[in-house]
C-alpha atoms as a PDB file:
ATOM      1  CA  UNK A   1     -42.356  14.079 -35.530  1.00  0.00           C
ATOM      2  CA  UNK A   2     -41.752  15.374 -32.362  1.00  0.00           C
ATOM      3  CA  UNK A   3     -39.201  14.043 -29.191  1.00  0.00           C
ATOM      4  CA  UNK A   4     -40.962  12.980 -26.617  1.00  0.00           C
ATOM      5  CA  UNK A   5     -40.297  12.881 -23.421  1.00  0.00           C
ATOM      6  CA  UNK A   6     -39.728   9.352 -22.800  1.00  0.00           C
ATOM      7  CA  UNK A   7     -37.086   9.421 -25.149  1.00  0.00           C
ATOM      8  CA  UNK A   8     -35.240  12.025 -23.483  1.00  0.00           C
ATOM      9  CA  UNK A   9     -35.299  10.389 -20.817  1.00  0.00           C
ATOM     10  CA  UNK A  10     -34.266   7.375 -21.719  1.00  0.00           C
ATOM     11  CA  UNK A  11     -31.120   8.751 -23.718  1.00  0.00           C
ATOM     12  CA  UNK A  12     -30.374  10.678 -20.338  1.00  0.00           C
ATOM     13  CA  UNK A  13     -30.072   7.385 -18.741  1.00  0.00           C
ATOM     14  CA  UNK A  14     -27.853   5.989 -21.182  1.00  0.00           C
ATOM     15  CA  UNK A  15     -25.701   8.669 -21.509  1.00  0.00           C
ATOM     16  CA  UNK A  16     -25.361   8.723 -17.285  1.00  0.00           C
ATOM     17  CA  UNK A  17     -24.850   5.174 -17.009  1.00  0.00           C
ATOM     18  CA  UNK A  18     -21.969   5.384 -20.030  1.00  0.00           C
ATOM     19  CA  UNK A  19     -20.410   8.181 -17.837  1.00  0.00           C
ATOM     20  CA  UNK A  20     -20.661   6.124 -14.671  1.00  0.00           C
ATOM     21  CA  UNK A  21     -19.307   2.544 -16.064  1.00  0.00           C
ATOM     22  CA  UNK A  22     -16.351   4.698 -17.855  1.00  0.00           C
ATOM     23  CA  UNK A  23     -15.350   6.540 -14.624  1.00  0.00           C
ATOM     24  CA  UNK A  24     -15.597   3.019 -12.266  1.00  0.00           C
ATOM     25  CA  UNK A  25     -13.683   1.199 -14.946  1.00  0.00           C
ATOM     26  CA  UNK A  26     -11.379   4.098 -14.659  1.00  0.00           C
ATOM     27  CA  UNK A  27     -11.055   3.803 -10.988  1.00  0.00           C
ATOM     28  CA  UNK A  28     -11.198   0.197 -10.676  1.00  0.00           C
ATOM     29  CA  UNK A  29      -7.890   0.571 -13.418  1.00  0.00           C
ATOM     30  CA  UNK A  30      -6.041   2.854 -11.227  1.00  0.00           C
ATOM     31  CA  UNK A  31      -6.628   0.994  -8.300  1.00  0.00           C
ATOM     32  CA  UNK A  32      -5.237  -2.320  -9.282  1.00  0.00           C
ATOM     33  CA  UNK A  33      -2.511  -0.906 -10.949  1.00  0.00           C
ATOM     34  CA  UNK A  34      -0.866   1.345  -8.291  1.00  0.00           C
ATOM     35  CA  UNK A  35       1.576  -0.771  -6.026  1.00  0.00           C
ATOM     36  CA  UNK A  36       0.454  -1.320  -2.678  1.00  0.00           C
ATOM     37  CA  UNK A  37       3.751  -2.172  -1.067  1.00  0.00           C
ATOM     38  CA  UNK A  38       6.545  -0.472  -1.130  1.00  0.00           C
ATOM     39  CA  UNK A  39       9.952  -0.657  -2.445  1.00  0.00           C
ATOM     40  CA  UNK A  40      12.401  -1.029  -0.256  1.00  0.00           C
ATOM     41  CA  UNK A  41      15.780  -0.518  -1.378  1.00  0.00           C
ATOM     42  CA  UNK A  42      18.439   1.175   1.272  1.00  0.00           C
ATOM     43  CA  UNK A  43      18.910   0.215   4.816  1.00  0.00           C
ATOM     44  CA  UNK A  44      19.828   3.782   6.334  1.00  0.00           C
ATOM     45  CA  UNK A  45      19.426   3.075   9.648  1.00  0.00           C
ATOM     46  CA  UNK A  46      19.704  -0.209  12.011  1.00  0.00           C
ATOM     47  CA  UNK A  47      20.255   0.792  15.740  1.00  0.00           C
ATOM     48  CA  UNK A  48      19.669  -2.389  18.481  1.00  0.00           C
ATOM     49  CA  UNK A  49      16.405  -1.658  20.324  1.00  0.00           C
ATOM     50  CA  UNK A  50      16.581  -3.453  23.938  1.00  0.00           C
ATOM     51  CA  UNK A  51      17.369  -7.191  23.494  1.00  0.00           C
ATOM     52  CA  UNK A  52      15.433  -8.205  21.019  1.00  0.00           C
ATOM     53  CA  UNK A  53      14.413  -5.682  19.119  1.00  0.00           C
ATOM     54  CA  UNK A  54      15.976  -2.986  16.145  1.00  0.00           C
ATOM     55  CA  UNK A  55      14.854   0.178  14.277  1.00  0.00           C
ATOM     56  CA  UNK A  56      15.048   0.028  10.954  1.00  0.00           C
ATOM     57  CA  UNK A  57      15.123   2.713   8.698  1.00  0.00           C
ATOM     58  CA  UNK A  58      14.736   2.143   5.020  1.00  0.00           C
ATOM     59  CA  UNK A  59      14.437   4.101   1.867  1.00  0.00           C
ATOM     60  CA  UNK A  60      11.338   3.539  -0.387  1.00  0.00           C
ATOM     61  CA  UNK A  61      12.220   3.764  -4.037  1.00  0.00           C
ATOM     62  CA  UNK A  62       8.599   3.914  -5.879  1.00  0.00           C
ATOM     63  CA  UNK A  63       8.599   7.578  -5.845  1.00  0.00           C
ATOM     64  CA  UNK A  64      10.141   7.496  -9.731  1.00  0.00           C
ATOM     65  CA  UNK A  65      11.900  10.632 -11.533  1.00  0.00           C
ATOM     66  CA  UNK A  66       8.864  13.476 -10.103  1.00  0.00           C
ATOM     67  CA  UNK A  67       8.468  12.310  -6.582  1.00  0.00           C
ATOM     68  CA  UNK A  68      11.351  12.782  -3.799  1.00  0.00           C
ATOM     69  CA  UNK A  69      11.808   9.682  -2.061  1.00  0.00           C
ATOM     70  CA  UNK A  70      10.940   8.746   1.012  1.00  0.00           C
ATOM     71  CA  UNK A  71      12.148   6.816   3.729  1.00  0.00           C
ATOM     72  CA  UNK A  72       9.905   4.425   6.476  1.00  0.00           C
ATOM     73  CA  UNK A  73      11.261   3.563   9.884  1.00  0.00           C
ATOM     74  CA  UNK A  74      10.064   0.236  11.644  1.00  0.00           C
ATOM     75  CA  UNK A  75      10.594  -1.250  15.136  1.00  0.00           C
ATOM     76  CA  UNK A  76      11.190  -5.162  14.154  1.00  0.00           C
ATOM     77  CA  UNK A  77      12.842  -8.074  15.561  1.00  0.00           C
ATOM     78  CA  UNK A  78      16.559  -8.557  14.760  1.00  0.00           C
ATOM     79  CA  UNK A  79      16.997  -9.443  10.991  1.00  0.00           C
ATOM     80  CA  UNK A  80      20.478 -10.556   9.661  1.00  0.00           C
ATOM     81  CA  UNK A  81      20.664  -9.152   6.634  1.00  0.00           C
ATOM     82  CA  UNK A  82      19.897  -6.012   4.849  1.00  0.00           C
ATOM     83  CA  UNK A  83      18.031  -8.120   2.056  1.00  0.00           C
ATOM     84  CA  UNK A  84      16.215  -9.905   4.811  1.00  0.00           C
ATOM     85  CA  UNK A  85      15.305  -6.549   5.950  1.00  0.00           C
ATOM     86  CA  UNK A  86      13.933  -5.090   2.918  1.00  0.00           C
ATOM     87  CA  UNK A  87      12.310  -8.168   2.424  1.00  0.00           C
ATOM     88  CA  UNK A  88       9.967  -8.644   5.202  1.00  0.00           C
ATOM     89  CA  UNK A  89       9.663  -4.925   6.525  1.00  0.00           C
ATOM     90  CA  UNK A  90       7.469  -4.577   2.913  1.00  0.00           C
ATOM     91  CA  UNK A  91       4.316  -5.871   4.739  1.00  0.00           C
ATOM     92  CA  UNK A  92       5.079  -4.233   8.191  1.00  0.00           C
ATOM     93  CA  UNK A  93       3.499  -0.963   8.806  1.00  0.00           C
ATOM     94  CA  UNK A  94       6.257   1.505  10.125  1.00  0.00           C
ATOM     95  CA  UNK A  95       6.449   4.041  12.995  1.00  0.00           C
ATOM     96  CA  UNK A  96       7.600   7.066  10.545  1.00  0.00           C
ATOM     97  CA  UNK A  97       7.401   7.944   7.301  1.00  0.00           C
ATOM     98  CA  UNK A  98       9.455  11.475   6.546  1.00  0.00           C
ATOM     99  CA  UNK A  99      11.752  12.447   3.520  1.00  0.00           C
ATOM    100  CA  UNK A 100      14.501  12.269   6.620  1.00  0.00           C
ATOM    101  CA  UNK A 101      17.134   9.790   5.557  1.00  0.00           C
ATOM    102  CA  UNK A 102      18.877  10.750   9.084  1.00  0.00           C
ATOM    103  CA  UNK A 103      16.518  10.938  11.989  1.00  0.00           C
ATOM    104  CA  UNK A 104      17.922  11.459  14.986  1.00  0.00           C
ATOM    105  CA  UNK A 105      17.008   8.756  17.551  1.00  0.00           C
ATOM    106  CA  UNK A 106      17.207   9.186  21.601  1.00  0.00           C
ATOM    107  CA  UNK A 107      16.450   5.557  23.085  1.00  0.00           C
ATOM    108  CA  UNK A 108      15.288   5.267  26.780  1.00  0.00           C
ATOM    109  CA  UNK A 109      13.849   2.017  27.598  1.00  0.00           C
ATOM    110  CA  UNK A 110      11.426   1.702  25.724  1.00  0.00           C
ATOM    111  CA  UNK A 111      10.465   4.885  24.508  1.00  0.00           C
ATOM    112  CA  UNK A 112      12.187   6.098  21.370  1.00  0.00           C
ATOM    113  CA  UNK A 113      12.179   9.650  20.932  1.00  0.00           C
ATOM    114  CA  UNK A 114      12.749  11.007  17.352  1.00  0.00           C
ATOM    115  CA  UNK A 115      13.356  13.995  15.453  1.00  0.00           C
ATOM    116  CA  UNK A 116      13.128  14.986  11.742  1.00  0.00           C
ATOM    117  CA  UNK A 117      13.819  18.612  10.052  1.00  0.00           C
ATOM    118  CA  UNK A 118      11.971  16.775   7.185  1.00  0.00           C
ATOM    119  CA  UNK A 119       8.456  16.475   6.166  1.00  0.00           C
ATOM    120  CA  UNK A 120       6.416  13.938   8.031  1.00  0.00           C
ATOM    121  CA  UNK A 121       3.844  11.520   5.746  1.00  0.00           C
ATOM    122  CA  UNK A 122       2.735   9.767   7.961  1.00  0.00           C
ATOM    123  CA  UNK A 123       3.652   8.728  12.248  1.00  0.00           C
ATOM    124  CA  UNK A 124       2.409   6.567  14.783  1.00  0.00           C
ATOM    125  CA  UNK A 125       2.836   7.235  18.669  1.00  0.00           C
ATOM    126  CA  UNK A 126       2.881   3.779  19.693  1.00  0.00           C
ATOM    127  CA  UNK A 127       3.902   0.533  18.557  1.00  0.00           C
ATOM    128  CA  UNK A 128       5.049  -3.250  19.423  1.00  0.00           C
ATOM    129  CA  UNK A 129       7.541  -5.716  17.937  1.00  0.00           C
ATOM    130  CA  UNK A 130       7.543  -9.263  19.037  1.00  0.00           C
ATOM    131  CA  UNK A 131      10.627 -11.208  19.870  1.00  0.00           C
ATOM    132  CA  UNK A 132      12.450 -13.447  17.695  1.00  0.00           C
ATOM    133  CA  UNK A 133      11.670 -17.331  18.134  1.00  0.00           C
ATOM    134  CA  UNK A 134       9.195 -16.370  20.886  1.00  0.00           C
ATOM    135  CA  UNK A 135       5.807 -15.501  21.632  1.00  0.00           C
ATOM    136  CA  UNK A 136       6.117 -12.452  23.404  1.00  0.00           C
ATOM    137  CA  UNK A 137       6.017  -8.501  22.222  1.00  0.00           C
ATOM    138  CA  UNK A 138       7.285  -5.836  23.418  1.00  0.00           C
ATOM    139  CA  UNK A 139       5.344  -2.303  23.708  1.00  0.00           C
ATOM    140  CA  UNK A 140       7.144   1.032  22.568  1.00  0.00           C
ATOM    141  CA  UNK A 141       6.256   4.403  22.339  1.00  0.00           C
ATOM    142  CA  UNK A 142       7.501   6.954  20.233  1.00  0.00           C
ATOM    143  CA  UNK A 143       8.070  10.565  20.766  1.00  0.00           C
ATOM    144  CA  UNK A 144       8.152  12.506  17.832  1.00  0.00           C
ATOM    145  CA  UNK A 145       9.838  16.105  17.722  1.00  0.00           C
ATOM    146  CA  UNK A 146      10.879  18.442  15.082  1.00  0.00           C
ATOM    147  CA  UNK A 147      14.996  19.178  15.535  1.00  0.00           C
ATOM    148  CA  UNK A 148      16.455  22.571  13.287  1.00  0.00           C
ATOM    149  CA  UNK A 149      20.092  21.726  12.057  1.00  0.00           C
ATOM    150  CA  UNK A 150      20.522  26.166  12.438  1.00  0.00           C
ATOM    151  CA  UNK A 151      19.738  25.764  16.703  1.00  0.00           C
ATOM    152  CA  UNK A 152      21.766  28.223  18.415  1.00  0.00           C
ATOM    153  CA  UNK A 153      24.465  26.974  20.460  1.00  0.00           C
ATOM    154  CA  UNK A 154      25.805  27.769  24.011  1.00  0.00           C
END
């Protein structure tokens, strides 16, 4: 007896819709199991940022044995400690991420310029922190430039 074609067709659809719940299943796996936040282990940096304000720079530990680590920069109200720190910079989004564990940091007001030799994941020019016990936030920009450690000298 021959196939016909409704048959194909119908085993085509089965087949693609197999394929299709098997790849979102896959996806929808991946997804829920990566870690959103990051892990926050080192505070590398903490330099006073007007009155009310700090940069924070701290190293992010979920790159595991393959994948360097990288470090994320915030400007935050003061925080005490360096487990307060790591503690509620994990939701904040930073200013710099870079493989950089030492930046180097020029504060004028406020404008922050910065500098890395390191690769750069991910930057944003501008930014705000809001004061501690208060209502108010202050604006900052950031500069960011690319310093060489091998710069002649004079």
């Amino acid at each position: 007896m021959p196939v016909s074609g409704t048959t194909k067709n119908t085993a085509y659809t089965i087949v693609a819709s197999s394929l299709l719940a098997v790849c979102l299943a896959y996806i929808g796996w991946t997804w829920l199991m990566s870690s959103g936040n990051p892990v926050l282990t080192d505070v590398v940096l903490k330099l006073p940022l007007g009155e009310n304000g700090f940069i924070y720079g701290v190293k992010d530990d979920r790159g595991g044995a393959t994948v360097p680590f990288s470090y994320r920069y915030y400007v935050y109200r003061e925080l005490t400690s360096n487990e307060q720190i790591a503690s509620e910079l994990k939701t904040a989004g930073p200013f710099l991420v870079t493989r950089d564990p030492a930046i180097k940091v020029d504060i004028q007001g406020s404008t922050i310029n910065v500098s890395t030799n390191q690769e750069v994941y991910e930057y944003h020019s501008s930014t705000l922190f809001r004061h501690t016990n208060s209502n108010h936030y202050t604006p900052v920009t950031i500069n960011l430039c690319k310093h060489s450690s091998d710069q002649p000298t004079k």
